[in-house]
C-alpha atoms as a PDB file:
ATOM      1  CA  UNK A   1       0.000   0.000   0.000  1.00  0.00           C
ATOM      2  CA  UNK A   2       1.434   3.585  -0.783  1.00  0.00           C
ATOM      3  CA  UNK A   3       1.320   6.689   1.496  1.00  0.00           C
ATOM      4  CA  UNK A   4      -0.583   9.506   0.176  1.00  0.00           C
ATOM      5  CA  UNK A   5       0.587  12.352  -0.825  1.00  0.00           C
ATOM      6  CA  UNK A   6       1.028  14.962   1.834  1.00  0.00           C
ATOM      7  CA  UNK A   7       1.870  18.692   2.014  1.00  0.00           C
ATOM      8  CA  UNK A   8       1.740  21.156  -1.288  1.00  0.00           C
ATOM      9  CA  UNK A   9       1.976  17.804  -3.662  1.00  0.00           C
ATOM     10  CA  UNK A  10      -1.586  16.929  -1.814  1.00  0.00           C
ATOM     11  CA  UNK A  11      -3.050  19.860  -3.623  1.00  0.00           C
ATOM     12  CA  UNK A  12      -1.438  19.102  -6.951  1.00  0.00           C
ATOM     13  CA  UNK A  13      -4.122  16.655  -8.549  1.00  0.00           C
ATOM     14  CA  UNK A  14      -6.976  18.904  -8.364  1.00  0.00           C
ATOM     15  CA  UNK A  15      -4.684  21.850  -9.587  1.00  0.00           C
ATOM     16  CA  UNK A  16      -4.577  19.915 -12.976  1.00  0.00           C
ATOM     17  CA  UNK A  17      -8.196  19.069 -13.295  1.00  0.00           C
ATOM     18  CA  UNK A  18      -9.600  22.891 -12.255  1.00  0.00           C
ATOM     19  CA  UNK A  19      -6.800  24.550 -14.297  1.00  0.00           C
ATOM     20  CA  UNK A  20      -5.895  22.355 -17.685  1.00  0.00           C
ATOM     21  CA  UNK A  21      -2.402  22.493 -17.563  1.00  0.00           C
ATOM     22  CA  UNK A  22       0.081  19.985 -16.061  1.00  0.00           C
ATOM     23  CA  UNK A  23       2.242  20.883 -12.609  1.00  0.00           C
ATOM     24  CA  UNK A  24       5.668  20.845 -14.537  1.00  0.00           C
ATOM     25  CA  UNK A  25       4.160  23.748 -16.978  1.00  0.00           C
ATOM     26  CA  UNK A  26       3.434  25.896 -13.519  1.00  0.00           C
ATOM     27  CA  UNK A  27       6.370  25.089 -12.206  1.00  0.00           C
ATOM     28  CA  UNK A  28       8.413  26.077 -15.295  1.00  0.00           C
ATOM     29  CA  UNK A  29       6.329  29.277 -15.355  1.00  0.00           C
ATOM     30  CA  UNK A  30       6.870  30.350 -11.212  1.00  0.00           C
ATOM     31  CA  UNK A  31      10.984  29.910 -12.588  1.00  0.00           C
ATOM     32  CA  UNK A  32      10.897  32.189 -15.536  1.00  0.00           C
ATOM     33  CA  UNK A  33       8.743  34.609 -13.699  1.00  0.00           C
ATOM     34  CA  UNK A  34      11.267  37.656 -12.418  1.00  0.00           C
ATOM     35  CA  UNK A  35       9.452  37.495  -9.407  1.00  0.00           C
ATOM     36  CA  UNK A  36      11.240  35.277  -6.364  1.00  0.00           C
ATOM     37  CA  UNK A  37       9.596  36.025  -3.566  1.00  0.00           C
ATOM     38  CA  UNK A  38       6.509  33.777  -2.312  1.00  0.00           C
ATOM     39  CA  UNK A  39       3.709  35.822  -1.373  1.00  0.00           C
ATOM     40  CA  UNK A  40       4.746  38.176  -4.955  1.00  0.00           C
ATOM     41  CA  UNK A  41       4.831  34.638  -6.958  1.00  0.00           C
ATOM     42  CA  UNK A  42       1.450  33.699  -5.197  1.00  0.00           C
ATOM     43  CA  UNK A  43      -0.208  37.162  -6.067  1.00  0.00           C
ATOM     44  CA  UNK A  44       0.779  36.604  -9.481  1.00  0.00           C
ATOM     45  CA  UNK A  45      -0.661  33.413 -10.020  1.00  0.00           C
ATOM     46  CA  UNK A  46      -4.012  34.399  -8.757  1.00  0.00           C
ATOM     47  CA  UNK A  47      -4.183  37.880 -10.317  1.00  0.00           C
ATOM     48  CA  UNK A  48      -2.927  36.558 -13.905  1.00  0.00           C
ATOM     49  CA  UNK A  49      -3.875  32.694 -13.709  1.00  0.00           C
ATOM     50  CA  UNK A  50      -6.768  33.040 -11.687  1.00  0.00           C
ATOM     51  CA  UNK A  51      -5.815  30.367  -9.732  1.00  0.00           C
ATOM     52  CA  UNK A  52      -6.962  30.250  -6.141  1.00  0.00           C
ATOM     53  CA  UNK A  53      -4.911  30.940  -2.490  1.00  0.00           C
ATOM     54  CA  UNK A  54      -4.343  27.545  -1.648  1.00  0.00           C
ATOM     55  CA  UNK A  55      -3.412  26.260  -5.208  1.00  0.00           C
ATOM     56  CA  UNK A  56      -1.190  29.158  -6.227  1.00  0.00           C
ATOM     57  CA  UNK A  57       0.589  29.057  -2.456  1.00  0.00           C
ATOM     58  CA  UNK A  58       1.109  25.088  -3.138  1.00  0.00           C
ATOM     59  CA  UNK A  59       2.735  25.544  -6.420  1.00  0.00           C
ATOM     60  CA  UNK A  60       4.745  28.194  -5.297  1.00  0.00           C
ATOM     61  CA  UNK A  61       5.862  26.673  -2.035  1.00  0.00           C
ATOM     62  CA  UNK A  62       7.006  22.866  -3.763  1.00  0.00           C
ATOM     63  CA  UNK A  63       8.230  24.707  -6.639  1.00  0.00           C
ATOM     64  CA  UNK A  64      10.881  27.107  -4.191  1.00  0.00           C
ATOM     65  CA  UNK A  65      11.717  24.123  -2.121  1.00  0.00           C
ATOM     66  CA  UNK A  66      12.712  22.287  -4.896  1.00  0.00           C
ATOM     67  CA  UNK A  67      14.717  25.069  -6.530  1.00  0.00           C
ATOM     68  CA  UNK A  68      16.415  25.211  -2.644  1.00  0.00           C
ATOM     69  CA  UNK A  69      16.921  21.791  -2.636  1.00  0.00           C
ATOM     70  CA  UNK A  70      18.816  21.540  -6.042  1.00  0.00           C
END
């Protein structure tokens, strides 16, 4: 039996179905943005993407720690 998923990754599922587009293409567009900081990067997705608070602050927050991780 596999764990679920837990933290931001929890979110990403329903991020794909409500929004059309697949987590690596949000990713890839939180690293070309010239924003870095979170809360900007969160703003932005919900302003220009329309996403909501608790998707955009998911993305934002695997996509960073992965970036800090690498």
């Amino acid at each position: 039996m596999t764990e679920p998923v837990k933290g931001p990754a929890s979110y990403f599922p329903s991020i794909e179905k409500k929004h059309g587009r697949p987590i690596a293409e949000w990713k890839d567009l939180i690293r070309t943005s010239p924003l870095t900081k979170h809360m900007e990067l969160v703003s932005w997705l919900k302003t220009e993407h329309g996403l909501g608070h608790g998707h955009a602050n998911a993305l934002v927050a695997h996509t960073l720690a992965e970036d800090r991780a690498a």
